[in-house]
Protein backbone atom coordinates (compact mmCIF):
# COMPACT_ATOMS: atom_id res chain seq x y z
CA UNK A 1 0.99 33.34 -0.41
CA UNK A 2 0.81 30.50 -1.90
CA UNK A 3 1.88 26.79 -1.34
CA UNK A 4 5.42 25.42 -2.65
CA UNK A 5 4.35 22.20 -1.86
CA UNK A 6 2.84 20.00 -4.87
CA UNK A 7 1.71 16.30 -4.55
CA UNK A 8 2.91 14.86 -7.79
CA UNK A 9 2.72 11.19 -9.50
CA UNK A 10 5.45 8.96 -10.77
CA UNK A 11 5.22 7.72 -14.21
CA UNK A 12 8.17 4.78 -14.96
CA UNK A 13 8.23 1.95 -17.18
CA UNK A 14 9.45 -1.33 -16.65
CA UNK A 15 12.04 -1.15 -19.04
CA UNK A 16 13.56 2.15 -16.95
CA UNK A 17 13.96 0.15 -13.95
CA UNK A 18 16.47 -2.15 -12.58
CA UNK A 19 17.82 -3.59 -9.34
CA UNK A 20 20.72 -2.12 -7.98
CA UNK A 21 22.63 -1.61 -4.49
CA UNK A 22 20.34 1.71 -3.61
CA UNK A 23 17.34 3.63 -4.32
CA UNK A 24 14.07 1.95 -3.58
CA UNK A 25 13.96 -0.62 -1.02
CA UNK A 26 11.02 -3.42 -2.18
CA UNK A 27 10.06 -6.92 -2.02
CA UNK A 28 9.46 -9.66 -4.32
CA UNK A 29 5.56 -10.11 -4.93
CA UNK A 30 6.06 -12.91 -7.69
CA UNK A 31 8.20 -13.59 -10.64
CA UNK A 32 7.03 -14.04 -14.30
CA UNK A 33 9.01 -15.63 -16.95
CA UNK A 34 8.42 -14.08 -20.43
CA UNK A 35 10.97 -15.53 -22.31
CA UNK A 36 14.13 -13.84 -22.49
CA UNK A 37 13.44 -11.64 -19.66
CA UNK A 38 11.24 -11.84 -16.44
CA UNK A 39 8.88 -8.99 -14.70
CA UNK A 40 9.17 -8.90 -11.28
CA UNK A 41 6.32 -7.61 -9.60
CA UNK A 42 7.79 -5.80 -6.56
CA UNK A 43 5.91 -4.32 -3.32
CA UNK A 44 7.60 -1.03 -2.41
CA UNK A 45 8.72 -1.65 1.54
CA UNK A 46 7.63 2.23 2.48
CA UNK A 47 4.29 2.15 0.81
CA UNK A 48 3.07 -1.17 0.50
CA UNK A 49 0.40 -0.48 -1.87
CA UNK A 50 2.82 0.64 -4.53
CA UNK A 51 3.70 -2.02 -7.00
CA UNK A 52 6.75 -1.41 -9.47
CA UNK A 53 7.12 -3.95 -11.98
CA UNK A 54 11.10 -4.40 -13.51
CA UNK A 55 12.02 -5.87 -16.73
CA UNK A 56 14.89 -8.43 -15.12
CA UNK A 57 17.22 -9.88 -17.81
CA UNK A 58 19.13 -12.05 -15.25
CA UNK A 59 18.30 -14.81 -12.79
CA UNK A 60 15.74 -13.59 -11.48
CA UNK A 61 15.59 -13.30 -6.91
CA UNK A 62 13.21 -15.02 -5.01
CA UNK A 63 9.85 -13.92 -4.30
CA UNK A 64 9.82 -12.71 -0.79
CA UNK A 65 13.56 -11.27 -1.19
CA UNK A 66 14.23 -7.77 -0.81
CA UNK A 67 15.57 -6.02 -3.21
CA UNK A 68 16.62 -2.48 -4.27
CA UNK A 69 15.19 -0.91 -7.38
CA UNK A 70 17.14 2.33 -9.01
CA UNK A 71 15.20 4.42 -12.04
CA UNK A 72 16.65 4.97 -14.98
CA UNK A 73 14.08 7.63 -16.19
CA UNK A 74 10.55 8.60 -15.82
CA UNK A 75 8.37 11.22 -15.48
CA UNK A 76 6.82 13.75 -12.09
CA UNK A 77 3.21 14.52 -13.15
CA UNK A 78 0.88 16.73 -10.79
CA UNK A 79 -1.55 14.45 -9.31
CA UNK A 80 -5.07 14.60 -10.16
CA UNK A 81 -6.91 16.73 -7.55
């Protein structure tokens, strides 16, 4: 029989992402101003080697702050094997 379990890999854009009260608990890596928006590059708290990086239109947090990061869309692809 085969398995129901699948590793797959998230594909999201910047622009799909966006801090919010829930979802994906991160930190603050650093803050980049590019004009009328910044990226924050943000480590994700359950798999530190993850980096998500959000298109931030507001005042951007402080690096080091936790933060929350909810996905507007994206894609599940099967991970290479």
């Amino acid at each position: 029989m085969p398995s129901l379990i699948r590793t797959l890999q998230a594909c999201l854009r910047p622009e799909a992402l966006s801090l919010g009260p829930t979802y994906i608990a991160d930190t603050v890596d650093r803050a980049v101003f590019e004009g009328a928006a910044t990226i924050l590059h943000c480590r994700v708290d359950r798999a530190p080697d993850v980096l998500l990086r959000v298109l931030h239109r507001a005042a951007p947090p402080a690096e080091g702050s936790p933060v929350r990061i909810a996905i507007g869309n994206g894609w599940l692809l099967p991970a290479a094997a």
